[in-house]
Protein backbone atom coordinates (compact mmCIF):
# COMPACT_ATOMS: atom_id res chain seq x y z
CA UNK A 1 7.09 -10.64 -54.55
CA UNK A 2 7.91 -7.04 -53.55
CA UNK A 3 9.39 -7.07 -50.17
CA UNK A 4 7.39 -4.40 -48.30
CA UNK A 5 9.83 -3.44 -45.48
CA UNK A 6 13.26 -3.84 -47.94
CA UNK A 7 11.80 -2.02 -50.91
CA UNK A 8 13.48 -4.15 -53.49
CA UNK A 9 11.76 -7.88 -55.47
CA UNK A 10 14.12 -10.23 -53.18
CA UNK A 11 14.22 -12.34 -49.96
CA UNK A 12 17.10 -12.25 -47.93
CA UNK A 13 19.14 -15.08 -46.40
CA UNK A 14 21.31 -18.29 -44.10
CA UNK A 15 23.94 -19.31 -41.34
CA UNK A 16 26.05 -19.00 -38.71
CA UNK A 17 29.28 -19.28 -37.43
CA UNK A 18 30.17 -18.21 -33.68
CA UNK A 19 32.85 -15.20 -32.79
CA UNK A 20 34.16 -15.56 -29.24
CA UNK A 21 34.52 -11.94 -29.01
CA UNK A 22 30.92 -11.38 -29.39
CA UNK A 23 29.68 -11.98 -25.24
CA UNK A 24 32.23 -9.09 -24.52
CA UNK A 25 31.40 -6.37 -27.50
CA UNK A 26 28.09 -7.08 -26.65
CA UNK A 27 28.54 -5.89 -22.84
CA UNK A 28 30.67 -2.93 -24.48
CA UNK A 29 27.77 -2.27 -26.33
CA UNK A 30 25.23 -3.08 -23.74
CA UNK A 31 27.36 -0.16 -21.27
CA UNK A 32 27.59 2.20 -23.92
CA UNK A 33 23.91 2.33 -24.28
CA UNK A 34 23.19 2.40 -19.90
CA UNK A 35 25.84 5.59 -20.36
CA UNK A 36 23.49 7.26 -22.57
CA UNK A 37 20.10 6.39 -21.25
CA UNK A 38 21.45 7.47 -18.24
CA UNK A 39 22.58 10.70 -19.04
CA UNK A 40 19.48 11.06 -21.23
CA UNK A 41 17.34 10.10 -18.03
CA UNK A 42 18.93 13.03 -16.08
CA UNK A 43 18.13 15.33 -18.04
CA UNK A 44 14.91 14.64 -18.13
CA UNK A 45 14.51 15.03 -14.19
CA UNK A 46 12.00 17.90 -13.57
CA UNK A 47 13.35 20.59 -11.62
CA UNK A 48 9.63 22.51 -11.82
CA UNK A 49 7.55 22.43 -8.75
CA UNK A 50 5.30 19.93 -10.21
CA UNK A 51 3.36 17.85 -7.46
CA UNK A 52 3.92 14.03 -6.72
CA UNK A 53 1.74 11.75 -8.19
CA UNK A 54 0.20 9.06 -5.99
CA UNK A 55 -2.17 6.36 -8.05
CA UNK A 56 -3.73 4.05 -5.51
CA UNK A 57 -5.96 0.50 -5.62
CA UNK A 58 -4.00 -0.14 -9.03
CA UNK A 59 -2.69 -3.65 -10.30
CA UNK A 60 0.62 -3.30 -11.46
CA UNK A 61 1.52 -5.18 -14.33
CA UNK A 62 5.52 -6.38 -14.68
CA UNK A 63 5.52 -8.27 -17.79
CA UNK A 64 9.68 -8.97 -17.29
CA UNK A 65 9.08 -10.66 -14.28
CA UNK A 66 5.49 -11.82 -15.36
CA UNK A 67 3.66 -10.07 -11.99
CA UNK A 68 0.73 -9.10 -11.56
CA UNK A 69 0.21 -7.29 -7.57
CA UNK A 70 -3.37 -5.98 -7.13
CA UNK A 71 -4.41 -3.23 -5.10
CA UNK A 72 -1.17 -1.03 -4.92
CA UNK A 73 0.06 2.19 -4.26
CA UNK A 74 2.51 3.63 -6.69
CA UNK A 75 3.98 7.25 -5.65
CA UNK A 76 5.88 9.03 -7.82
CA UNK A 77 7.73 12.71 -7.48
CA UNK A 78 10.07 13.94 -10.48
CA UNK A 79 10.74 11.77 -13.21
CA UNK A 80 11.30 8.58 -10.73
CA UNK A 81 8.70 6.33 -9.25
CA UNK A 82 9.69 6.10 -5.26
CA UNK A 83 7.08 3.51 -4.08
CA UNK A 84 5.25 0.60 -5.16
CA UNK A 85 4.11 -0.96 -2.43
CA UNK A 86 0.33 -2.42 -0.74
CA UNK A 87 0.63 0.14 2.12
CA UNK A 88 -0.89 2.84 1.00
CA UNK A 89 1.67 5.53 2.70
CA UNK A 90 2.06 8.94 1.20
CA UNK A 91 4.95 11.02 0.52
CA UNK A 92 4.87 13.79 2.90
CA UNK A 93 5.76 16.85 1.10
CA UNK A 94 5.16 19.91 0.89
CA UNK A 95 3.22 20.15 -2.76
CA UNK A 96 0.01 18.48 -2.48
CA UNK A 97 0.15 15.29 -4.48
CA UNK A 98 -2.12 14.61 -7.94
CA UNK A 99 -4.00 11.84 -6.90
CA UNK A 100 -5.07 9.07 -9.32
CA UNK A 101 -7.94 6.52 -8.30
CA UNK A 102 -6.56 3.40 -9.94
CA UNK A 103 -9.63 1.25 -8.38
CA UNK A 104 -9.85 -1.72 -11.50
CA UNK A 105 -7.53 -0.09 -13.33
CA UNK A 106 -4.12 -1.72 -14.66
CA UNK A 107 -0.58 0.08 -14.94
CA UNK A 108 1.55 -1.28 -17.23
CA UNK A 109 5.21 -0.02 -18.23
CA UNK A 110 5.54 2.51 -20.68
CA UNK A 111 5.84 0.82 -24.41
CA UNK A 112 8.68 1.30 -26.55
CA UNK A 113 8.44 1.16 -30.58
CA UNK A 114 11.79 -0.12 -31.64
CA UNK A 115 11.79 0.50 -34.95
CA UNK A 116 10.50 3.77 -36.28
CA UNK A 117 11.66 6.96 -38.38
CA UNK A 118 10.89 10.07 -36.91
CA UNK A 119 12.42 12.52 -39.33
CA UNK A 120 13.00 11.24 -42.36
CA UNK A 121 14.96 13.99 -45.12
CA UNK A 122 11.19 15.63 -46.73
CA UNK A 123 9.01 12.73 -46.27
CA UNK A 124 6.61 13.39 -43.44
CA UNK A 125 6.18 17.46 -42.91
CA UNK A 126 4.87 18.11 -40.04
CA UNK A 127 6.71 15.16 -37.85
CA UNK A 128 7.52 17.36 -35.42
CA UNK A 129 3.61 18.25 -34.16
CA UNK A 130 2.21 14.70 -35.41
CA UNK A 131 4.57 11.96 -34.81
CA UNK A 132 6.19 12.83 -31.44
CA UNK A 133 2.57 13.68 -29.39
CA UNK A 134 1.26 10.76 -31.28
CA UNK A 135 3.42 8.42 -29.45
CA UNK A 136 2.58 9.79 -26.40
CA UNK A 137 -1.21 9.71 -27.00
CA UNK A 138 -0.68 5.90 -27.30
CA UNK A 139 1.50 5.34 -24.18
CA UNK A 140 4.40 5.05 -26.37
CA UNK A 141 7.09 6.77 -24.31
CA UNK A 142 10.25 5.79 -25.74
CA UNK A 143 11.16 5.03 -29.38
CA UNK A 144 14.37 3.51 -31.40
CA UNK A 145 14.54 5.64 -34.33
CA UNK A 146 16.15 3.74 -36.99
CA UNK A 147 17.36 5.98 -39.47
CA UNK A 148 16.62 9.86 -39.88
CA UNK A 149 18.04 13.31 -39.83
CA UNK A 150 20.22 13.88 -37.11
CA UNK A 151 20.66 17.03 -35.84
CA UNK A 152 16.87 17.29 -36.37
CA UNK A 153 16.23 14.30 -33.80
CA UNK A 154 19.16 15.08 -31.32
CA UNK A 155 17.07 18.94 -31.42
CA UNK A 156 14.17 17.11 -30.70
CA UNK A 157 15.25 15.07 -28.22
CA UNK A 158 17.02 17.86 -26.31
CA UNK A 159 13.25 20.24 -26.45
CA UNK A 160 11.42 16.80 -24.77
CA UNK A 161 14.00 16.60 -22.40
CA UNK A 162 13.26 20.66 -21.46
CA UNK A 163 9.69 20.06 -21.76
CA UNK A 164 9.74 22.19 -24.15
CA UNK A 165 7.63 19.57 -26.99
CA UNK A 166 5.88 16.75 -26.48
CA UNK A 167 7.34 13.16 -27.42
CA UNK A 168 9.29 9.84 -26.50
CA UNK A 169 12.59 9.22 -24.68
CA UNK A 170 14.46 8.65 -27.97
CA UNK A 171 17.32 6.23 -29.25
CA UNK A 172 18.95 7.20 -32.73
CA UNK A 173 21.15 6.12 -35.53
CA UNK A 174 20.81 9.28 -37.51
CA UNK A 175 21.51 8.28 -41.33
CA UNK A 176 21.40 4.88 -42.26
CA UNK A 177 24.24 3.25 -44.23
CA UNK A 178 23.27 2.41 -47.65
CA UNK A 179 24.76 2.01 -51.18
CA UNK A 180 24.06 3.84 -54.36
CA UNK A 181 21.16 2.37 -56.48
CA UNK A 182 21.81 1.95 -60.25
CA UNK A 183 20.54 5.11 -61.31
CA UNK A 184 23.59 6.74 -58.36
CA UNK A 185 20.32 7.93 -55.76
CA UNK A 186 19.87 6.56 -52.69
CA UNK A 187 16.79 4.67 -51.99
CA UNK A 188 15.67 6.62 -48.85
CA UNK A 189 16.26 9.89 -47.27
CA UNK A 190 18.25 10.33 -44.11
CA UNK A 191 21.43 7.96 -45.69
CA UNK A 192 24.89 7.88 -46.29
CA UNK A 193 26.15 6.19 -49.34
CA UNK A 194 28.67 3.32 -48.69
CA UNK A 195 30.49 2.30 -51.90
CA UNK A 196 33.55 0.57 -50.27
CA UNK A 197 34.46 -0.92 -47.17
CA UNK A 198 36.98 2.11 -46.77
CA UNK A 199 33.84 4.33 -46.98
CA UNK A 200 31.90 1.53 -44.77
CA UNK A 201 34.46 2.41 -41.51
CA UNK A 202 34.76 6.32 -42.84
CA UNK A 203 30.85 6.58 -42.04
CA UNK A 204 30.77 4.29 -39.24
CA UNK A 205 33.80 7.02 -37.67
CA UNK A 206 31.68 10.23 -38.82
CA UNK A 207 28.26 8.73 -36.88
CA UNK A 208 30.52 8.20 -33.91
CA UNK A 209 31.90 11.35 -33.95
CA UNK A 210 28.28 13.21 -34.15
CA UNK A 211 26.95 11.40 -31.03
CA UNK A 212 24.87 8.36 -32.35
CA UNK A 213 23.66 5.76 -30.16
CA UNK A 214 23.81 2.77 -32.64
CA UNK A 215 24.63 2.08 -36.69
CA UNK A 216 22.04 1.20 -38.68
CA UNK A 217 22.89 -0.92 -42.19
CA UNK A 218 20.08 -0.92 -44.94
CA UNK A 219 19.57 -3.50 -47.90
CA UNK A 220 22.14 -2.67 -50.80
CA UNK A 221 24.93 -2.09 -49.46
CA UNK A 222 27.49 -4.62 -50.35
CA UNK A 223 29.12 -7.92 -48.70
CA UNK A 224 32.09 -6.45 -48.15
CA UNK A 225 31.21 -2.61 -46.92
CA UNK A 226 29.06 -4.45 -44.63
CA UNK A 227 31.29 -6.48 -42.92
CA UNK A 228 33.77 -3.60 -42.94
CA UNK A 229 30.56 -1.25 -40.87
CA UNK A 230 30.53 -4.16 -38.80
CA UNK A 231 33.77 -4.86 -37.83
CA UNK A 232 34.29 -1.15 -36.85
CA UNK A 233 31.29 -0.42 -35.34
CA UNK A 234 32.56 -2.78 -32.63
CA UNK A 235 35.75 -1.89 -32.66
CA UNK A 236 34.52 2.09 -31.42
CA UNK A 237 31.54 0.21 -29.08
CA UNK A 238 28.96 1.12 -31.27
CA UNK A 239 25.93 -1.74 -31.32
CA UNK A 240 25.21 -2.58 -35.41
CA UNK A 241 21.45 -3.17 -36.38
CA UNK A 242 19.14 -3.28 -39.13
CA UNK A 243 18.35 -5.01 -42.58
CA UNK A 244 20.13 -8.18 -43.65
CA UNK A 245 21.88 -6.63 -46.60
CA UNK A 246 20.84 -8.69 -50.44
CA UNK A 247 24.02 -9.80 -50.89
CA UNK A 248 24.26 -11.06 -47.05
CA UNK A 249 23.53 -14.03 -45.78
CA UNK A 250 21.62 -14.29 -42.39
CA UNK A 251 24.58 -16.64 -40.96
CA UNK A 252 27.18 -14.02 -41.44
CA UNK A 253 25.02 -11.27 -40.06
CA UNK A 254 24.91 -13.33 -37.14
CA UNK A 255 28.82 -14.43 -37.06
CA UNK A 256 29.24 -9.98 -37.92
CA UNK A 257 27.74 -9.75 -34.51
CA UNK A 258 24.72 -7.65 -35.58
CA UNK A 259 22.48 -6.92 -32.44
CA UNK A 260 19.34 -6.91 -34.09
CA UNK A 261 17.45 -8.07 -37.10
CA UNK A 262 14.24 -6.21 -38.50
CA UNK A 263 11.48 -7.81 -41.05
CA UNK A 264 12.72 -11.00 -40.62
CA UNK A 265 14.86 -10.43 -42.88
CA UNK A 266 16.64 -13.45 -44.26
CA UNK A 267 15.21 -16.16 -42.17
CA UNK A 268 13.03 -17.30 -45.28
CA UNK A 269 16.32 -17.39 -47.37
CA UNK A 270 18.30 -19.08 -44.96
CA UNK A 271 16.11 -21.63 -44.71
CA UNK A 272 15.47 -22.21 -48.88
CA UNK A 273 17.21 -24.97 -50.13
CA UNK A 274 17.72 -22.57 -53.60
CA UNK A 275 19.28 -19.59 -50.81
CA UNK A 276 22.31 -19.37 -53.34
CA UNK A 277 20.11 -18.36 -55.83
CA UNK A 278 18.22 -15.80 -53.84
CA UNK A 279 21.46 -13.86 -52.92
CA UNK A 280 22.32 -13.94 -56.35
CA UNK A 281 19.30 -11.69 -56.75
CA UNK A 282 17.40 -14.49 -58.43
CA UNK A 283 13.78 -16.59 -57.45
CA UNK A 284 10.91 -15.54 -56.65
CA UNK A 285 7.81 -15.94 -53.77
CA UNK A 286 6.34 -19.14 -55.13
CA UNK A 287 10.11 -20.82 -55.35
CA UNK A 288 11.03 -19.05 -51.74
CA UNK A 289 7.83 -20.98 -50.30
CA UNK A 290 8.21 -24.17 -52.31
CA UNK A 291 12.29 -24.60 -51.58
CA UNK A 292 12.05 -24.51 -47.39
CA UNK A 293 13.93 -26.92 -45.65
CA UNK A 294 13.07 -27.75 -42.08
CA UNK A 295 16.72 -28.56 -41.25
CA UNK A 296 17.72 -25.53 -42.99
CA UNK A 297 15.50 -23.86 -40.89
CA UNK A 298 15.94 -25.44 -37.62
CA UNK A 299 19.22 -25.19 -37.59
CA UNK A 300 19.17 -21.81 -38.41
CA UNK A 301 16.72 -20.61 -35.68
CA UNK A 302 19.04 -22.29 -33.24
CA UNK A 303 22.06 -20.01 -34.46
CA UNK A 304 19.69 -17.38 -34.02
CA UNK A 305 18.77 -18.75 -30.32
CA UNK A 306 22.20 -19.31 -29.23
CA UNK A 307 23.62 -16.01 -30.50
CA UNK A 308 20.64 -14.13 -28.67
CA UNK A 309 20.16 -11.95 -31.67
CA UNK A 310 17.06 -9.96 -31.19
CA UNK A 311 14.10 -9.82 -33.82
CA UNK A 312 12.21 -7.04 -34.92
CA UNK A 313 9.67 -8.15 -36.99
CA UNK A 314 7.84 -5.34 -37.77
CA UNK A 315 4.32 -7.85 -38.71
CA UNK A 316 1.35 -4.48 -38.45
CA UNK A 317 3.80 -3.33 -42.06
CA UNK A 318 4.31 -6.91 -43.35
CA UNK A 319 0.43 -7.16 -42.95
CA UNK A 320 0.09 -3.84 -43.97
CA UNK A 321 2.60 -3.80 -47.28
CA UNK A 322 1.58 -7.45 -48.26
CA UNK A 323 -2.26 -6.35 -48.38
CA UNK A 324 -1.57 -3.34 -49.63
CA UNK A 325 -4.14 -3.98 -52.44
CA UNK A 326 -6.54 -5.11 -50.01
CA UNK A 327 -6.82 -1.75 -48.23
CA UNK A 328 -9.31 0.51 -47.80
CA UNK A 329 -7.25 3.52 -47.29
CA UNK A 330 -9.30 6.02 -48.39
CA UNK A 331 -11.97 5.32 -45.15
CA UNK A 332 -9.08 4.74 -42.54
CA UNK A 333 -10.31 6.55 -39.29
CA UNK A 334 -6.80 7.55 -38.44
CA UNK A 335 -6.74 9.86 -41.62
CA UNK A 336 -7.71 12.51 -39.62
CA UNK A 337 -4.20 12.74 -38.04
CA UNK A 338 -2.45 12.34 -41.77
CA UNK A 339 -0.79 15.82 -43.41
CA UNK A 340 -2.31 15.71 -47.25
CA UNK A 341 1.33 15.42 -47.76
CA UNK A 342 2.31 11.93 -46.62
CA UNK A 343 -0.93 10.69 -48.38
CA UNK A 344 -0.91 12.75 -51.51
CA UNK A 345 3.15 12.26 -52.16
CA UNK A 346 5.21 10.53 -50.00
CA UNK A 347 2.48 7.21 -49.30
CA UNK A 348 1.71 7.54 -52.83
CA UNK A 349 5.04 6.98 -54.75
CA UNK A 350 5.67 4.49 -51.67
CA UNK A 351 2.45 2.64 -52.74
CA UNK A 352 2.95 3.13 -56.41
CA UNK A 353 6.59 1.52 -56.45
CA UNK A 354 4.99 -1.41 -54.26
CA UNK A 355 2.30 -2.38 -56.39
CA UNK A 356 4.73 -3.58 -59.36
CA UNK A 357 5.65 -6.01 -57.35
CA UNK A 358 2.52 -7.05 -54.97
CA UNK A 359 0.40 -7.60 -58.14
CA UNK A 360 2.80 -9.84 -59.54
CA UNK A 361 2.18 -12.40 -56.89
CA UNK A 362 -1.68 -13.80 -56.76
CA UNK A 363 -3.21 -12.92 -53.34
CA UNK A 364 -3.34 -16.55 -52.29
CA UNK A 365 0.23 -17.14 -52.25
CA UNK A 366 0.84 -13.78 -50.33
CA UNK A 367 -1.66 -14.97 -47.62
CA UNK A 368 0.51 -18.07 -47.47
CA UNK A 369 3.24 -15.90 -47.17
CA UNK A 370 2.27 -13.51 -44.31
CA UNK A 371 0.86 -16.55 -42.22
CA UNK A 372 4.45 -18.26 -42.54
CA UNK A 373 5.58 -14.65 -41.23
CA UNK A 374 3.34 -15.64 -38.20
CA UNK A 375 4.53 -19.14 -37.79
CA UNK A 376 7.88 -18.24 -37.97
CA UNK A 377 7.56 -15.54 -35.30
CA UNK A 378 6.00 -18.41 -33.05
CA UNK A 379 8.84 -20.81 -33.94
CA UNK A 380 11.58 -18.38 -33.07
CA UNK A 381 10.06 -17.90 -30.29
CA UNK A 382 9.39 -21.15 -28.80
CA UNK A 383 13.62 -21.46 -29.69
CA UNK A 384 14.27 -18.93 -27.10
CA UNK A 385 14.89 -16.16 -30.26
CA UNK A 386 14.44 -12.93 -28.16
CA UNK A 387 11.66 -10.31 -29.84
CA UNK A 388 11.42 -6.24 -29.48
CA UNK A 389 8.13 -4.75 -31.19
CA UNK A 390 8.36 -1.77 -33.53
CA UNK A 391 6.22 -0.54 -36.68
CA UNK A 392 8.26 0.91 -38.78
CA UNK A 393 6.23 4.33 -38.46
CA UNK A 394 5.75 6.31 -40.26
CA UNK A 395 7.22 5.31 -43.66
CA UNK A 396 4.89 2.40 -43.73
CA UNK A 397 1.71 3.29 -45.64
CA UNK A 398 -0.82 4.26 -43.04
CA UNK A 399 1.32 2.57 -39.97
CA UNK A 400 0.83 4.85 -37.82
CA UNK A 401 2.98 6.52 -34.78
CA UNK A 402 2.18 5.02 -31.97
CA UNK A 403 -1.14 2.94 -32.95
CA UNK A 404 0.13 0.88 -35.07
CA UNK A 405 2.11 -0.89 -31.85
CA UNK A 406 -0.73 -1.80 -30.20
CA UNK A 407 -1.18 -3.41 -33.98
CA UNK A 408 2.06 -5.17 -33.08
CA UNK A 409 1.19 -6.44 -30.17
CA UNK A 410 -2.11 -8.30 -31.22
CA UNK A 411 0.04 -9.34 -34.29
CA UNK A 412 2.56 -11.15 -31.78
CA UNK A 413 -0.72 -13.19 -29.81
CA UNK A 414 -1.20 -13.85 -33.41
CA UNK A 415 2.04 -15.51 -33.57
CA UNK A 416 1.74 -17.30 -30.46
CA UNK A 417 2.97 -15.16 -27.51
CA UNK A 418 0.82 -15.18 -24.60
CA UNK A 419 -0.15 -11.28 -23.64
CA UNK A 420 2.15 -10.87 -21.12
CA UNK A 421 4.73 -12.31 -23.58
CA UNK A 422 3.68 -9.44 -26.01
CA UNK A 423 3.56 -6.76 -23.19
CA UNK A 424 7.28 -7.61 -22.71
CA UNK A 425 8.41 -7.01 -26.45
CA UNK A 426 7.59 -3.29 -25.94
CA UNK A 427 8.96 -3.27 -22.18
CA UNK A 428 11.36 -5.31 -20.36
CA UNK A 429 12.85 -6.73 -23.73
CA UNK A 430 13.93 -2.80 -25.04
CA UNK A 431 15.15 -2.30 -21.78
CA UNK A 432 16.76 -5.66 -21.87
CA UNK A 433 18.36 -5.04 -25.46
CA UNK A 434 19.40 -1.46 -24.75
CA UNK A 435 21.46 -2.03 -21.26
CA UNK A 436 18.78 -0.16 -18.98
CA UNK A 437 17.19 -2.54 -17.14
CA UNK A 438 17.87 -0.50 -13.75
CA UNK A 439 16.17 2.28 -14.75
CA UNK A 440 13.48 1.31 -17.15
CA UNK A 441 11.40 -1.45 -18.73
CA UNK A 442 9.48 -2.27 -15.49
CA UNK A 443 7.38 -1.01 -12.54
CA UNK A 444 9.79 0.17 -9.10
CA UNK A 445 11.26 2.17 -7.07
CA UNK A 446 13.66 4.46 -8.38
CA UNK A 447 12.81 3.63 -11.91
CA UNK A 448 11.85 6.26 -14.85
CA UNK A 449 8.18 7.29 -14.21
CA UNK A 450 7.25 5.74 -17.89
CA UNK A 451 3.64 4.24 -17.15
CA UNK A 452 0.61 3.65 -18.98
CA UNK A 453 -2.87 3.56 -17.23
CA UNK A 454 -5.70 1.01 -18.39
CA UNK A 455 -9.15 1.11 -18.32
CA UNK A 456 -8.95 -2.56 -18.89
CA UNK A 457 -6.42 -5.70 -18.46
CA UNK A 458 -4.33 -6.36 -21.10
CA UNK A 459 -4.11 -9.58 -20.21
CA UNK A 460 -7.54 -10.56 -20.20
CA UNK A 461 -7.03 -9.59 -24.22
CA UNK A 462 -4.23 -7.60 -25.49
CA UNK A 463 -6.05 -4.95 -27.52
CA UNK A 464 -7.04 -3.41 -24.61
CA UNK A 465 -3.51 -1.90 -24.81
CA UNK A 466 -5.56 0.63 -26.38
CA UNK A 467 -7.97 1.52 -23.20
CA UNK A 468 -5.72 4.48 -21.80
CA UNK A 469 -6.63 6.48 -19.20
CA UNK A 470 -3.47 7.93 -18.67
CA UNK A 471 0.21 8.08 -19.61
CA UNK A 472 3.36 9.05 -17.43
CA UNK A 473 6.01 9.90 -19.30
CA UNK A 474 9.06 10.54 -17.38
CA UNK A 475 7.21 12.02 -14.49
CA UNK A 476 4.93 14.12 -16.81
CA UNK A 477 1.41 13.49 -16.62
CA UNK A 478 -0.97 13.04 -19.46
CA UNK A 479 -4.81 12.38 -17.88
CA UNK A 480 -7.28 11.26 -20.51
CA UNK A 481 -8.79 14.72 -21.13
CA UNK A 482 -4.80 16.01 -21.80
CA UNK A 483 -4.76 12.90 -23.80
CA UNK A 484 -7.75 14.07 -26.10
CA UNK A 485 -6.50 18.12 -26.54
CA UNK A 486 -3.19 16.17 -27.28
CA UNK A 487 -5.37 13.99 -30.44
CA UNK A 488 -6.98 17.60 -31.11
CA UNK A 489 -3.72 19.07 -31.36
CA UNK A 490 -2.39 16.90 -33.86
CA UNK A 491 -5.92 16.80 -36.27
CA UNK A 492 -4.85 20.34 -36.48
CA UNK A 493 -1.63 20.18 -36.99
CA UNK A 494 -2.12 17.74 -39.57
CA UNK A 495 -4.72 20.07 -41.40
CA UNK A 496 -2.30 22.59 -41.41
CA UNK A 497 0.93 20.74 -42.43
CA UNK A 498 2.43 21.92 -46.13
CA UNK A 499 0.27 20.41 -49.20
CA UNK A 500 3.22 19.60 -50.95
């Protein structure tokens, strides 16, 4: 079967062994990451004349500490929230405050995606005026941006900062690290080939040099380049995510110290009896389903528990890809916000290359397939396996920025997690994961005004994620009619983005 989120026919892979220099690279990492986030966070604190914001009668939702505190008052003035409390006091100031009535209303953290691609080399035209505001539209205020262009994102990044555009707080690789495919191209855009492991810690230099927050490995490049972007990417305090490369077993990306898995990648593998054969580039979906081994496995997921390596499974584009046949694509009520562009070229070579593969597994054994995705998101995380959520926007055929995660957040109840359990994947747990749990990831004073307003309780049922009556992001507020000219915007902008 076709392997939506790798791009290439195989399953990836197995073990673990335990480096006792992992607890203190991964506090390097962990500081290198509060360094930036807090330097990013400063320069995001408003030095207009904007007023405070006071939203009263509100529950506030903390899904890290699993709260819930009806009938608050939050206050906030700048980017920073400087109250949360049941008194009901007001900032005395001199700028009259925007007052929100938050009477049976629910404010939840702002949501991170951790796992999208913002600019990616010519794919998506247009990412600039669709993406970013997208995200915001759909309370997503902060975003890991796996692999793109990077003076394009660290531009971007600098103009949200200012005001200046509308988007997330942003994390980025910049290029991914990737090897040549046979015919010397490089699957994706916004890569940098790796032939050797000399050329593996050359890259891994270069990215540090530029300014990037973490590396990011994709699928071909080789054992031994990868171990070599791994070693050194802790050896300058740079935190090492991504795909488990084909030739890679799961074990040693655990043992390599990698921070963060995405698409389950080689959990299925590592848990065949035939994995040998699978890194070899061999088997197929029926023998990957036939050959598990729930020792294998078990053991496995406890490496994965005990290391604390994080999972990104990326389930709206495993549904998405596996299905892709299934679709109705051409009636998808979100195509209003989609540039002729990414529909017309980019989704359709994406879709074309897919199908190959998809069709050459009946539709009965993928359904087998995605619902073992599902169970094996619930079993990691009944081991204690921490989870972020991300998408995989917008490369993914029709995941889209931003509403695709409140896809990933059903998916995840799907799998299991109770709703505040999901809420956390896209709050506390980034914060958690990125070193920045004093100033983000959760509802208090003299954290990041990130917030997202609800018409509804997300606990009651998690789609009502999707009931927003307004978003805060980073002190900047977005009521629901500035939420609807921001949706206008974008229609627009997608009308207007290049035809080709």
């Amino acid at each position: 079967m076709y392997n939506p989120a790798s791009g290439v026919h195989v399953y990836k892979r197995g073990k673990r062994s335990v480096r006792s220099h992992l607890p203190k690279l991964l506090r390097l990492s962990a500081l290198v990451c509060v360094t930036l986030f807090l330097d990013f966070s400063a320069a995001l604190t408003q030095s207009s004349q904007a007023p405070p914001i006071v939203i009263t009668h509100v529950t506030v939702i903390n899904p890290g500490s699993s709260s819930v505190q009806r009938d608050m008052t939050v206050i906030i003035n700048g980017d920073r929230i400087i109250s949360v409390s049941h008194s009901g006091s007001f900032l005395q100031s001199e700028r009259k405050p925007t007052r929100l009535d938050g009477t049976g209303q629910f404010l939840i953290p702002g949501l991170w995606d951790m796992h999208v691609h913002s600019a990616f080399g010519d794919w998506f035209p247009g990412g600039r005026d669709i993406i970013l505001p997208l995200f915001i539209a759909n309370g997503v205020t902060g975003v890991r941006d796996m692999g793109g262009d990077l003076p394009m994102l660290a531009a971007w990044r600098k103009q949200i900062a200012s005001g200046e555009i509308i988007g997330p707080g942003m994390i980025i690789s910049g290029p991914m690290l990737d090897a040549l495919l046979p015919d010397g191209k490089l699957r994706f855009p916004s890569s940098i080939a790796v032939t050797t492991p000399e050329t593996a810690v050359a890259a891994v230099d270069s990215l540090k040099a530029q300014g990037v927050d973490f590396i990011k490995v994709q699928s071909v490049i080789s054992h031994d380049a990868y171990l070599a972007a791994a070693a050194e990417a802790h050896k300058v305090g740079l935190p090492i995510v991504g795909h488990v490369p084909d030739k890679v077993r799961l074990a040693e990306v655990i043992a390599a110290g990698q921070k963060s898995v995405e698409h389950l990648m080689g959990i299925f593998e590592g848990c065949s009896t035939e994995e040998d054969r699978f890194i070899a580039g061999h088997g197929d979906l029926k023998l990957l389903l036939s050959t598990q081994d729930k020792q294998r496995c078990d053991a496995l997921i406890g490496q994965l528990a005990q290391s604390q390596t994080w999972e990104v499974p990326t389930l709206a584009w495993q549904r998405g890809g596996t299905f892709l046949d299934q679709r109705d694509l051409k009636h998808d009520p979100l195509d209003k916000y989609v540039p002729a562009y990414w529909r017309e070229v980019t989704w359709k070579r994406f879709t074309e290359e897919m199908m190959l593969g998809l069709l050459h597994d009946p539709l009965e054994l993928r359904q087998k397939y995605f619902a073992g995705n599902l169970q094996m998101v619930g079993a990691l995380h009944r081991a204690g396996v921490p989870f972020m959520a991300g998408t995989d926007a917008a490369p993914g055929v029709y995941i889209m920025p931003g509403f695709s995660l409140h896809d990933e957040l059903a998916n995840f109840v799907e799998a299991g997690f109770t709703p505040m359990e999901s809420l956390q994947t896209a709050t506390s747990g980034p914060a958690k994961f990125l070193g920045t749990e004093s100033t983000s990831g959760s509802i208090a004073a003299g954290k990041v005004a990130d917030l997202v307003l609800l018409s509804a309780n997300p606990l009651d049922n998690i789609r009502n994620t999707r009931q927003i009556a307004a978003v805060i992001a980073s002190g900047r507020l977005f009521d629901r009619a500035k939420l609807n000219r921001l949706l206008q915007d974008v229609e627009a902008a997608a009308k207007k983005a290049p035809p080709n």
